[in-house]
N, C-alpha and C. Protein backbone atom coordinates (compact mmCIF):
# COMPACT_ATOMS: atom_id res chain seq x y z
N UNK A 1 105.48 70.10 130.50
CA UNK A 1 106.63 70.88 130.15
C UNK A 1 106.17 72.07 129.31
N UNK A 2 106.98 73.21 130.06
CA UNK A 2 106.67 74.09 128.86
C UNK A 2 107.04 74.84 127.91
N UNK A 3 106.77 74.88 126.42
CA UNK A 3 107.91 74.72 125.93
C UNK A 3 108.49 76.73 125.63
N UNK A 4 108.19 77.14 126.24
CA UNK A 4 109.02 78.28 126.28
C UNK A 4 109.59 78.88 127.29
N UNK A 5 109.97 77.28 128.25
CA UNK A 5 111.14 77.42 128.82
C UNK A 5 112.38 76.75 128.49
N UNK A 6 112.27 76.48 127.18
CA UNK A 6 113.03 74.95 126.30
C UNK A 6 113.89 76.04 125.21
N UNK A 7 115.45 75.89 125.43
CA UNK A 7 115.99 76.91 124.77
C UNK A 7 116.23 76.16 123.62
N UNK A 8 116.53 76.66 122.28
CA UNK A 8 116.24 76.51 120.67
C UNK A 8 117.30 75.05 120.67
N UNK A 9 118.13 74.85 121.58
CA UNK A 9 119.18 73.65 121.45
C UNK A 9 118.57 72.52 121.98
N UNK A 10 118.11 72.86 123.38
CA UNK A 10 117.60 71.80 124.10
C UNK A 10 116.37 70.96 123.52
N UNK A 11 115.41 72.22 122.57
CA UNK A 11 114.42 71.61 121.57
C UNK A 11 114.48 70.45 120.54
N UNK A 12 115.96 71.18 119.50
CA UNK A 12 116.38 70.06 118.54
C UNK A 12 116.82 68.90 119.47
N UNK A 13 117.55 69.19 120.62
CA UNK A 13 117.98 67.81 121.39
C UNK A 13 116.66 66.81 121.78
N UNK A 14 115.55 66.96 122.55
CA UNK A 14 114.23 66.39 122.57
C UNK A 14 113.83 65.94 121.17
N UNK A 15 113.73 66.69 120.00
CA UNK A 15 113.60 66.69 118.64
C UNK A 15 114.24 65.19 118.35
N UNK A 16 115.46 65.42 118.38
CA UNK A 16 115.85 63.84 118.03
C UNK A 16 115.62 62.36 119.23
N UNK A 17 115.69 63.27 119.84
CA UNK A 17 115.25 61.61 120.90
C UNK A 17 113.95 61.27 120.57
N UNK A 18 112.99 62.56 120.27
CA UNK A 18 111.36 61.93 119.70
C UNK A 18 111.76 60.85 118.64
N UNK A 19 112.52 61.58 117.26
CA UNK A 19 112.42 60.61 116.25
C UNK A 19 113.18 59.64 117.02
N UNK A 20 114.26 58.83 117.89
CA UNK A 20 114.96 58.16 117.40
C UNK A 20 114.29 56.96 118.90
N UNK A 21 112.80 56.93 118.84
CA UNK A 21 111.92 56.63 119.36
C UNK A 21 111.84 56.68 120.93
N UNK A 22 112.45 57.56 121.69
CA UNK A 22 112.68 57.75 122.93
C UNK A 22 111.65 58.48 123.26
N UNK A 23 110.56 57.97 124.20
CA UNK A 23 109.39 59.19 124.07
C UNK A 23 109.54 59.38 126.32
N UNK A 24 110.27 58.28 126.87
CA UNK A 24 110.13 58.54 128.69
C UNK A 24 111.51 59.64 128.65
N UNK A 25 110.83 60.37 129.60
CA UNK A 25 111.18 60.77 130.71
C UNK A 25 111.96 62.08 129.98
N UNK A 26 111.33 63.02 128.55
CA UNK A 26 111.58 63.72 128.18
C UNK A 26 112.06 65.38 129.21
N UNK A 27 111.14 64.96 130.35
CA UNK A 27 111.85 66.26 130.86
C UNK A 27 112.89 65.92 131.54
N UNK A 28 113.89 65.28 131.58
CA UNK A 28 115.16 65.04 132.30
C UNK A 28 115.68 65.83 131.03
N UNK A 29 115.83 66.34 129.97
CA UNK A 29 116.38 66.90 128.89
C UNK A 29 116.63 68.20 128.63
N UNK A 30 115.76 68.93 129.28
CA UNK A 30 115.89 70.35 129.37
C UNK A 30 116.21 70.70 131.09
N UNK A 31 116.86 72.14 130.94
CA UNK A 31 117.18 72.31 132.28
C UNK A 31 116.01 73.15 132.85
N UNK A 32 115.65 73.17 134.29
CA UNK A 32 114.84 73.49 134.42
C UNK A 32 115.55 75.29 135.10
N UNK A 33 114.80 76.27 134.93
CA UNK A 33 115.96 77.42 135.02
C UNK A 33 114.81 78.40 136.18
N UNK A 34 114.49 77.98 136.65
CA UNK A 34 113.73 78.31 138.13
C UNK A 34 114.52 77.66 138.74
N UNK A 35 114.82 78.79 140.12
CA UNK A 35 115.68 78.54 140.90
C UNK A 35 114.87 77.98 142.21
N UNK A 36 115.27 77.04 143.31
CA UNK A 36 114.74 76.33 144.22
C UNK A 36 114.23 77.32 145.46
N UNK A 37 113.15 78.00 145.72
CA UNK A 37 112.98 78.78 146.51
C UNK A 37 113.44 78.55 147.64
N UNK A 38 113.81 77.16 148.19
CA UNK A 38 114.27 76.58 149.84
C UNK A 38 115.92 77.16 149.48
N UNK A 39 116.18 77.38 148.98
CA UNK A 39 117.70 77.80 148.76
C UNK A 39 118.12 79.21 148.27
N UNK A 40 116.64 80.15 148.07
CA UNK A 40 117.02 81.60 147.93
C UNK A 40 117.23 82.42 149.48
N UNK A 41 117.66 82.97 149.66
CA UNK A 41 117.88 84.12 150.37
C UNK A 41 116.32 85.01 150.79
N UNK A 42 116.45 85.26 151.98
CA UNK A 42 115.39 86.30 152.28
C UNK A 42 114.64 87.52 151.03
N UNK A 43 116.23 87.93 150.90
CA UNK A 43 116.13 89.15 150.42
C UNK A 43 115.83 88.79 148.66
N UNK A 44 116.43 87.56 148.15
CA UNK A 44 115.81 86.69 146.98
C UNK A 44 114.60 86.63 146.79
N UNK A 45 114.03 86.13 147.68
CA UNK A 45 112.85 85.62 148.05
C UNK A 45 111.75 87.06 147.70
N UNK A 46 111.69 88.00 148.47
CA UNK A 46 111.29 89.17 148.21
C UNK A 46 111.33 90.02 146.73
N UNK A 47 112.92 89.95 146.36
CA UNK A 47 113.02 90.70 145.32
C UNK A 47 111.98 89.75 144.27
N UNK A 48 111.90 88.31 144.32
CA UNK A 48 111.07 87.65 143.27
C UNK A 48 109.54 87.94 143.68
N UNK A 49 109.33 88.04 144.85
CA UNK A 49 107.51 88.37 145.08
C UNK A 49 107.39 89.47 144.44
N UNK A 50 108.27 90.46 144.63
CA UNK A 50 108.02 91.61 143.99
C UNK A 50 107.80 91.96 142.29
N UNK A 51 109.17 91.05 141.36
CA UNK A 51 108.35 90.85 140.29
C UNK A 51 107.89 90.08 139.82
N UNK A 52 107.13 89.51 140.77
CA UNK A 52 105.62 88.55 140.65
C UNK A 52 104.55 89.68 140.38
N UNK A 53 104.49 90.56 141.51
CA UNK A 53 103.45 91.44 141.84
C UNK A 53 103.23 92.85 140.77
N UNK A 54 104.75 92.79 140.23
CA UNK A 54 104.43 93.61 138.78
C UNK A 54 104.10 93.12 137.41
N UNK A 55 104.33 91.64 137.69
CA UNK A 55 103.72 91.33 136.45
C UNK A 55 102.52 91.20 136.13
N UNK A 56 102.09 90.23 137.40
CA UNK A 56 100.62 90.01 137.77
C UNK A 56 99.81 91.56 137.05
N UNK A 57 100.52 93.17 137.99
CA UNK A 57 99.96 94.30 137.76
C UNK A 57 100.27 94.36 136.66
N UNK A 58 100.67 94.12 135.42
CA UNK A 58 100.76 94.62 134.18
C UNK A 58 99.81 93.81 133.65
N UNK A 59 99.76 92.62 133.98
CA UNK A 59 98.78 91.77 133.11
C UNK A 59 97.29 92.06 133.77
N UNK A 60 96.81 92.50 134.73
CA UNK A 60 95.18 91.89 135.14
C UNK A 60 95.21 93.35 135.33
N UNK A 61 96.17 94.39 135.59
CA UNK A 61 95.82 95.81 136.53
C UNK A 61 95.43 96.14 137.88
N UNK A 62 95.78 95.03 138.71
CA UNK A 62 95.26 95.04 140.07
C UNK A 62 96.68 94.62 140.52
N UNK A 63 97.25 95.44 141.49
CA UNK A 63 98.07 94.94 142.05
C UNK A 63 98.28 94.17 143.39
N UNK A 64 98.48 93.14 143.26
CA UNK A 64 98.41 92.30 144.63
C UNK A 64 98.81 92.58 145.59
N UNK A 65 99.06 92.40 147.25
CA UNK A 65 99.32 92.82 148.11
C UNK A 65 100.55 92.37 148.37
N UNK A 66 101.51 93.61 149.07
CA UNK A 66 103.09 93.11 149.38
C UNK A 66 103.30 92.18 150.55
N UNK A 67 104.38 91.28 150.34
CA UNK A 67 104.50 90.08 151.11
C UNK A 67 105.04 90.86 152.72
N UNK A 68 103.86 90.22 153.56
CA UNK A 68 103.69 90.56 154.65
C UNK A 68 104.60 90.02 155.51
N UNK A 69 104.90 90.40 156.35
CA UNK A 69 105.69 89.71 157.69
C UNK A 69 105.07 88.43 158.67
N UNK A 70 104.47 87.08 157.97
CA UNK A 70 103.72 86.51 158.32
C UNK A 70 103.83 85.70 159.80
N UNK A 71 105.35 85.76 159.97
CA UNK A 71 105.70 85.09 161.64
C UNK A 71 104.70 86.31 162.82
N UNK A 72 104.42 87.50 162.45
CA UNK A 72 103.76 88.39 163.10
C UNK A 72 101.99 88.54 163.32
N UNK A 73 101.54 87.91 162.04
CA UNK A 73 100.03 88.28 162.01
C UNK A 73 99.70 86.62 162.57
N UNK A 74 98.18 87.10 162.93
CA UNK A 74 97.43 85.76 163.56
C UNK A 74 96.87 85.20 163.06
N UNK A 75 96.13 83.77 163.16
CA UNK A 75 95.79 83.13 162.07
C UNK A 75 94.61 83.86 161.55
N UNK A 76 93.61 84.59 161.96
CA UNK A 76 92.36 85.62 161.24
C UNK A 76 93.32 86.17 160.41
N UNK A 77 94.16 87.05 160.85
CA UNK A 77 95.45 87.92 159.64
C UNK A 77 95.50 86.97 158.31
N UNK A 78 96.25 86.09 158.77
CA UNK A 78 96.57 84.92 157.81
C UNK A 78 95.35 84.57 156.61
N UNK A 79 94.04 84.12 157.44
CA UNK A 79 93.19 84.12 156.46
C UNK A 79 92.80 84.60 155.60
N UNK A 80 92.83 86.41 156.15
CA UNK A 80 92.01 87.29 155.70
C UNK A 80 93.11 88.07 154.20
N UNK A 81 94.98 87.81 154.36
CA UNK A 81 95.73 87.80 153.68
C UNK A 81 95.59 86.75 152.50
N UNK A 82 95.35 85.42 152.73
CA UNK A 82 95.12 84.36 152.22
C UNK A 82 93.94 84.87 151.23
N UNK A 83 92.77 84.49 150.95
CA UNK A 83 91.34 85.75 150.77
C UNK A 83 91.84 86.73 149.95
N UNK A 84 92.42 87.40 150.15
CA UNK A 84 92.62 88.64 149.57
C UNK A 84 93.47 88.33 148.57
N UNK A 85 94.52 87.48 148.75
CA UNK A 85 95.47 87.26 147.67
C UNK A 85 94.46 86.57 146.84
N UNK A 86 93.78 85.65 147.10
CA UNK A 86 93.12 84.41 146.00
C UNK A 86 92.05 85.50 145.11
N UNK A 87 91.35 86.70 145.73
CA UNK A 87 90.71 87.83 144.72
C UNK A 87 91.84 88.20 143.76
N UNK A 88 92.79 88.88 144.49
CA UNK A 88 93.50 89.64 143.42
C UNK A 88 94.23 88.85 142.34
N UNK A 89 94.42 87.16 142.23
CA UNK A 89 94.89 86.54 141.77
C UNK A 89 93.80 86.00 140.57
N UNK A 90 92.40 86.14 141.04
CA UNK A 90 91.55 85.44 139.82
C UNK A 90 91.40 86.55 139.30
């Protein structure tokens, strides 16, 4: 869990279940506030790669490559996309 996705309420709430010796299944306690990608929208889906790909570029300075039309390229494509993302990502 991490805790700065744990808003200042949900903390004290974990807070007391620690003391009041409850230590399972602490993440049923906070909400989890990432949304289910099988249930975004195309155009969801995109707008979030995208600020993936600016954050990534703010933090390392390399900007990763835009999400391709993958029902179209072949599996060499695929690889060579695959590859390329795993550079710009380390």
């Amino acid at each position: 869990m991490r805790v700065a996705q744990v808003s200042r309420s949900q903390k004290v709430k974990i807070l007391h279940e620690l003391i009041n010796g409850k230590t399972l299944l602490l993440h049923t306690l906070y909400d989890n506030r990432e949304r289910d990608p099988s249930k975004m929208t195309d155009e969801e889906l995109k707008a979030e790669h995208e600020r993936i790909r600016q954050k990534v570029f703010r933090q390392t300075g390399i900007m990763p490559p835009p999400l391709p039309d993958f029902e179209a390229m072949s599996d060499e494509e695929l690889r060579a996309y695959a590859h390329k993302r795993q550079q710009c990502l380390s």
